[in-house]
Every structure is written in C-alpha cells, then in structure tokens.
N, C-alpha and C. Protein backbone atom coordinates (compact mmCIF):
# COMPACT_ATOMS: atom_id res chain seq x y z
N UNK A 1 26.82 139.47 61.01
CA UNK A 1 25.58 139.42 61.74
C UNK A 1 24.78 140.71 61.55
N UNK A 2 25.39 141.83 61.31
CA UNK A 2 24.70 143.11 61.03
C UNK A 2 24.03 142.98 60.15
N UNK A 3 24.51 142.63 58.76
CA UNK A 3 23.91 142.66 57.63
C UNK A 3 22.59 141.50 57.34
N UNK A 4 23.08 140.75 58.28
CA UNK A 4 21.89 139.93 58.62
C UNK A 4 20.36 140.28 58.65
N UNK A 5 20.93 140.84 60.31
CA UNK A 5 20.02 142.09 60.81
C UNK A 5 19.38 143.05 59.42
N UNK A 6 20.15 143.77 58.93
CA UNK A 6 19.44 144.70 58.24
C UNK A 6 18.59 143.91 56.95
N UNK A 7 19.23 142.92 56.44
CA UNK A 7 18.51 142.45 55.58
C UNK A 7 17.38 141.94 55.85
N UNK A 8 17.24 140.75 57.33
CA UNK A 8 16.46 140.49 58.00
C UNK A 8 14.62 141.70 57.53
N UNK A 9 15.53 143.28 58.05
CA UNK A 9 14.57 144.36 58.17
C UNK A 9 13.90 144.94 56.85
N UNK A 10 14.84 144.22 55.81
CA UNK A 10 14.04 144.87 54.41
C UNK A 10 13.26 143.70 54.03
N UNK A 11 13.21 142.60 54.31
CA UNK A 11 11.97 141.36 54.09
C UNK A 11 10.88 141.90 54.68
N UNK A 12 9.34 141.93 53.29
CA UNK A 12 8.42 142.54 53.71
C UNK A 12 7.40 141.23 54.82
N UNK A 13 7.00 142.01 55.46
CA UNK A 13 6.05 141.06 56.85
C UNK A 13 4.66 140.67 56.01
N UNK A 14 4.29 139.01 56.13
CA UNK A 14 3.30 139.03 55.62
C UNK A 14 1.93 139.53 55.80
N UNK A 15 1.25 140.17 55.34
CA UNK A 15 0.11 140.96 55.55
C UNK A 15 -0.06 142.30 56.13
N UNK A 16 1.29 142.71 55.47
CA UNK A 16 1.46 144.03 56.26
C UNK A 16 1.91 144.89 55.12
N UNK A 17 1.37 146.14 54.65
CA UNK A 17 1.44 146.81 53.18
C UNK A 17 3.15 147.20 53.17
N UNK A 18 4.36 147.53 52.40
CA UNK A 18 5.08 148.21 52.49
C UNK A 18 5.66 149.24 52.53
N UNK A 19 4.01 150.21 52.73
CA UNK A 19 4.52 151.66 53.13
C UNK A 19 3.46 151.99 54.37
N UNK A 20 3.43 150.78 55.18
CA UNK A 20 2.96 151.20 56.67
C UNK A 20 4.06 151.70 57.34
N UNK A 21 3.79 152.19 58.56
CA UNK A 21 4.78 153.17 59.73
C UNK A 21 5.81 151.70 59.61
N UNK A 22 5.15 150.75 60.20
CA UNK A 22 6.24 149.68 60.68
C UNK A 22 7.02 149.35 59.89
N UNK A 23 7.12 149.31 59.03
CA UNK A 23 7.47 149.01 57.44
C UNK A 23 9.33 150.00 57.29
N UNK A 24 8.40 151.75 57.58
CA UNK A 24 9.24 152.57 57.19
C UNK A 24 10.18 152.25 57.76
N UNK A 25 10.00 151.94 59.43
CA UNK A 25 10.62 152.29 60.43
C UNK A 25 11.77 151.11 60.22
N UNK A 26 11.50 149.60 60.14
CA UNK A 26 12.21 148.72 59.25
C UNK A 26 13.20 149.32 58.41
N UNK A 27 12.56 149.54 57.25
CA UNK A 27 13.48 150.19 56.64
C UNK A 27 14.77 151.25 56.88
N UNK A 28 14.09 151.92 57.45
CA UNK A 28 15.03 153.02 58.41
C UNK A 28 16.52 152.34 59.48
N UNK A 29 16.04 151.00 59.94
CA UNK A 29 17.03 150.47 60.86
C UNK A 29 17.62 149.34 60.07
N UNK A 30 17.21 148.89 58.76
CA UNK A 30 17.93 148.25 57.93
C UNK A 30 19.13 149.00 57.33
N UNK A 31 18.86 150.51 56.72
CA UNK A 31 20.15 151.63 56.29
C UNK A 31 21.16 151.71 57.56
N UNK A 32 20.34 151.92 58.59
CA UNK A 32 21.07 152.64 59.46
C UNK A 32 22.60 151.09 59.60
N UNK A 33 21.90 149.89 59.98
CA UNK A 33 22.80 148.69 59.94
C UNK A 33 23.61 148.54 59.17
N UNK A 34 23.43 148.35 57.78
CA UNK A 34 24.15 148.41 56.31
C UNK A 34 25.08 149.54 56.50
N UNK A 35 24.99 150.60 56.80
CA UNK A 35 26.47 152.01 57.01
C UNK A 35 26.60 151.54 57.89
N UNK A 36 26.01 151.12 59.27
CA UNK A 36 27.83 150.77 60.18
C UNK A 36 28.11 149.57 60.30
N UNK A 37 27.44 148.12 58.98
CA UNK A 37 28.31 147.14 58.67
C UNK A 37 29.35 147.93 57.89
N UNK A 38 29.13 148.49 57.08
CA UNK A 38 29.76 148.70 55.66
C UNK A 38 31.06 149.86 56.64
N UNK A 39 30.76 150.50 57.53
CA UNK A 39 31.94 151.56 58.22
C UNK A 39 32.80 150.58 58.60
N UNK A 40 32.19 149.61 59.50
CA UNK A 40 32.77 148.61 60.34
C UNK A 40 33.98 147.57 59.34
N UNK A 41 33.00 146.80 58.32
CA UNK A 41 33.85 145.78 58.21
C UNK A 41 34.32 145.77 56.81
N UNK A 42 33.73 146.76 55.81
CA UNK A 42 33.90 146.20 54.53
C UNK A 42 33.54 147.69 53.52
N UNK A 43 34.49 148.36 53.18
CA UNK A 43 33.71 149.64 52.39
C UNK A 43 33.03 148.90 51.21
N UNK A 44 33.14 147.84 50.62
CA UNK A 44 32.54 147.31 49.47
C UNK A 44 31.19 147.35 49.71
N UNK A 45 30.96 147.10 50.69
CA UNK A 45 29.14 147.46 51.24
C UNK A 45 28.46 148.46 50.45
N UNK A 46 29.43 149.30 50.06
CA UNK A 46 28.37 150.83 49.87
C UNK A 46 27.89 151.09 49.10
N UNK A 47 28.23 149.79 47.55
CA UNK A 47 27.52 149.57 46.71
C UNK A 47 25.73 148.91 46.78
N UNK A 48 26.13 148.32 48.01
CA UNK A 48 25.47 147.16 48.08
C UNK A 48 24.08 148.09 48.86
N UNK A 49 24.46 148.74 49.53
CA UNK A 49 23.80 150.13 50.30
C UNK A 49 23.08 151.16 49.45
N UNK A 50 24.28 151.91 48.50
CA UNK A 50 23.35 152.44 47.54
C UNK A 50 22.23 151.88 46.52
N UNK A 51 22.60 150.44 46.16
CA UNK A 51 21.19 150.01 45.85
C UNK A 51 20.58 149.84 46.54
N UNK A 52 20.21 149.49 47.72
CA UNK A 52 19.30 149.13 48.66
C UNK A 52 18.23 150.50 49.00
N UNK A 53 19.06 151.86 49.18
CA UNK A 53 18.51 152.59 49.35
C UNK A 53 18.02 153.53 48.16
N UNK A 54 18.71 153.22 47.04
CA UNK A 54 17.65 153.83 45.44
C UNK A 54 16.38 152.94 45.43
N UNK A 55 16.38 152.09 45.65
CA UNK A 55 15.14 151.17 45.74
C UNK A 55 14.04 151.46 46.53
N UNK A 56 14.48 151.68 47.85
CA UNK A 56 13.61 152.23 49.03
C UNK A 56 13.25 153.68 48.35
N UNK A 57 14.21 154.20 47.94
CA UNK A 57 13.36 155.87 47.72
C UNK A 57 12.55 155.78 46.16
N UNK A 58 12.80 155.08 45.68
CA UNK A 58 12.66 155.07 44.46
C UNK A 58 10.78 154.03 43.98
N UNK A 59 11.36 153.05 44.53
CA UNK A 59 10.02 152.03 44.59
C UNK A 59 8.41 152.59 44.69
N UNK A 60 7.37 152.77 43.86
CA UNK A 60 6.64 153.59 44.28
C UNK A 60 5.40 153.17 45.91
N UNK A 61 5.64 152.03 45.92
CA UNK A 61 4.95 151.29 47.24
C UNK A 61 6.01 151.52 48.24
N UNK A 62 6.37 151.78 48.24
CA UNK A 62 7.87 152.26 49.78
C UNK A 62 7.99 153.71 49.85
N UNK A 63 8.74 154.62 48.44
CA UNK A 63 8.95 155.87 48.96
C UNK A 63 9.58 156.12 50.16
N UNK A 64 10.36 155.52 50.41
CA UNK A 64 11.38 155.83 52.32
C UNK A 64 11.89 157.51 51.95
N UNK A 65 11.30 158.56 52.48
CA UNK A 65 11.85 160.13 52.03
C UNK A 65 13.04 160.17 52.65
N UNK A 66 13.41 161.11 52.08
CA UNK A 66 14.71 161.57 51.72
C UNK A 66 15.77 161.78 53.00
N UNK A 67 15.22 162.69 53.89
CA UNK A 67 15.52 163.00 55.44
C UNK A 67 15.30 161.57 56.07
N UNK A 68 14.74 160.78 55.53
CA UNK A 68 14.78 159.68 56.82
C UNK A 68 16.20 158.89 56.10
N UNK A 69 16.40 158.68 54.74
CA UNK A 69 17.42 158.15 54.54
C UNK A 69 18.78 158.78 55.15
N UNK A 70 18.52 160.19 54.52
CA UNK A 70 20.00 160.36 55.07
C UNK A 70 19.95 160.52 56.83
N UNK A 71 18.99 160.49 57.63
CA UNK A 71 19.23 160.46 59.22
C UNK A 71 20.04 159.06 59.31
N UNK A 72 19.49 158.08 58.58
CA UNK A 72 19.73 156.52 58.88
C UNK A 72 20.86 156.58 58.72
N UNK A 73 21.27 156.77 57.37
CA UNK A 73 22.72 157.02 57.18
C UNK A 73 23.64 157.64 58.02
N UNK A 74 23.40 158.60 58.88
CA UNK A 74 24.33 160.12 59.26
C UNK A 74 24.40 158.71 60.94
N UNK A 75 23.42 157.95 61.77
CA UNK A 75 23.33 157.46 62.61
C UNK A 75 23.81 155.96 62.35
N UNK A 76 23.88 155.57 61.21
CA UNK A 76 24.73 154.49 61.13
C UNK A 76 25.97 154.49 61.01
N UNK A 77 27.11 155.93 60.33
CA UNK A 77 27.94 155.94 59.96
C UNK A 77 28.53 156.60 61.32
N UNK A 78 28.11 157.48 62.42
CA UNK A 78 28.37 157.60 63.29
C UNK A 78 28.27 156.62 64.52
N UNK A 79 27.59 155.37 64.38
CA UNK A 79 27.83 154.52 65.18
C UNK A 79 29.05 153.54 65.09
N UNK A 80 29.28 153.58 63.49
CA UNK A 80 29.99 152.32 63.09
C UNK A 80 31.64 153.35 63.31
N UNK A 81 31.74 154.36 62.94
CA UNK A 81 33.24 155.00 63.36
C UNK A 81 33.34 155.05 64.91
N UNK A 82 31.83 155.60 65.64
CA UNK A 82 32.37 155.60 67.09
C UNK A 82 32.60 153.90 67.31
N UNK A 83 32.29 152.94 67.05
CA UNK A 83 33.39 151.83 66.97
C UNK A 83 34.24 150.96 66.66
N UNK A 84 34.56 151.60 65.13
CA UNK A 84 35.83 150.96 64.81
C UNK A 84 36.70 151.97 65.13
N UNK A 85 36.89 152.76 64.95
CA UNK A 85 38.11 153.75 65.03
C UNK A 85 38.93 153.32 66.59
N UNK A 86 38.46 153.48 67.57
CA UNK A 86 39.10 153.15 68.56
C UNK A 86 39.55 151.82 68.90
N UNK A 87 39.03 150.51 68.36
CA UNK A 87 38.92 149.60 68.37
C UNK A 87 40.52 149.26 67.41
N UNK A 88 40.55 150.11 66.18
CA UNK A 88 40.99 149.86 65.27
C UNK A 88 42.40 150.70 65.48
N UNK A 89 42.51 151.41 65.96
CA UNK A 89 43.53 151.78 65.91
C UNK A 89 44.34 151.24 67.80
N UNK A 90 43.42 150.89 68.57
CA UNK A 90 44.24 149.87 69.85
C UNK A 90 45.15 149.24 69.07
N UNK A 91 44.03 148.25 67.90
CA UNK A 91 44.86 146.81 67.66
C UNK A 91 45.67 147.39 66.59
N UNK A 92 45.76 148.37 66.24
CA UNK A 92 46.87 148.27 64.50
C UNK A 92 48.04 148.86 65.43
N UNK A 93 47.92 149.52 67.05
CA UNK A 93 49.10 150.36 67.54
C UNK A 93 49.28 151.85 67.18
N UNK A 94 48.25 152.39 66.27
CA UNK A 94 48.46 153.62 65.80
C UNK A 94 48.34 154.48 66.44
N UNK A 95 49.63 155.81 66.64
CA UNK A 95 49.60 156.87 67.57
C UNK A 95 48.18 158.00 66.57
N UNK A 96 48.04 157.72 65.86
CA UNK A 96 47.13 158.45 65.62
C UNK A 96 45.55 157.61 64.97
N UNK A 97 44.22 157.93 65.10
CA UNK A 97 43.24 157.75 64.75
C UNK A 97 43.18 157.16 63.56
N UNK A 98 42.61 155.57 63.78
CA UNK A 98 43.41 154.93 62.59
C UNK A 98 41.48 154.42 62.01
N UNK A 99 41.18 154.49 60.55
CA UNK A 99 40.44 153.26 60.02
C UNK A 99 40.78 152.96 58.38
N UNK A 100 41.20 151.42 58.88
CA UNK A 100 41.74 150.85 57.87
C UNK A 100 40.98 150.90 56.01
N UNK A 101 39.99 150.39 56.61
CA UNK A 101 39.16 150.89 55.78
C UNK A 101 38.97 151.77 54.33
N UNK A 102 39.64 153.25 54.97
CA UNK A 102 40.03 154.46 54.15
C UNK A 102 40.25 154.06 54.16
N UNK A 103 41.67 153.53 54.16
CA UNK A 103 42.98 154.10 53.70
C UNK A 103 43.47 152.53 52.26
C-alpha cells in the first residue's frame, strides 16, 4: 500500500506543470514512501528508488534538488526503521535489535 501511495505521488496532475511547488512537494512524499517501503518490506526497492529519484533530479522539467532528496530520504528511512526494528525483532524474539532485511 505504500508504494502505492508513493507511486500514486509521482503521476503528474492534469494541468498542473511538473515543476510547480505542488508537484515538488509530491515528489518529495513519494521518496520519502519508497525508503520506508523499501526499509520496511523489501531492500530490493532501492533499485527501484534509485531510479525514481535519478529521474526526479535529473529530468530537466522536475529538477527535485538535491537537499530535498536526500531530506526525503534521511525521513523515510528513519520512519521505516523507527518501525520495523521494534516490530521486527518482538516477532523474530531477538534479545538484540533485529532487521531482517540487513542481514
């Protein structure tokens, strides 16, 4: 359902340019979703992520800068550990801080 969501957020709105505010800001909560699907359920994501976001920076009608990517990133990847990790290591039983994920 996340990735939903974020993909949902990179479909451009009709009649609306792709490097308006609303646009960016889209963009911005599409990364941020994609790192804590990809923390959460699946590291294979991060392929799927790094294209998404060479595109956004790269595209010359988008341009998403640089600091906003990596904020999205730094706030997705800290949402998605503050909830798998605890989640993840209840159910695996681990005396210590577990995500499956790594490992």
């Amino acid at each position: 359902m996340l990735a939903t969501l974020a993909f949902r957020n990179l479909l451009p709105l009709a009649g609306r340019s792709p490097s308006s505010a609303s646009a960016r800001h889209r963009h911005k909560i599409a990364l941020s979703l994609l790192t804590a699907t990809g923390v959460i359920f699946r590291s294979e994501l991060a392929i799927l992520l790094a294209c998404h976001t060479a595109y956004l920076h790269l595209h010359p009608h988008i341009r998403l800068p640089i600091l906003s990517i990596i904020s999205s990133g730094l706030l997705g990847a800290f949402i998605g550990l503050t909830l798998t990790i605890p989640l993840d290591t209840y159910f695996w039983r681990s005396p210590t801080p577990l995500w499956p994920e790594l490992t």
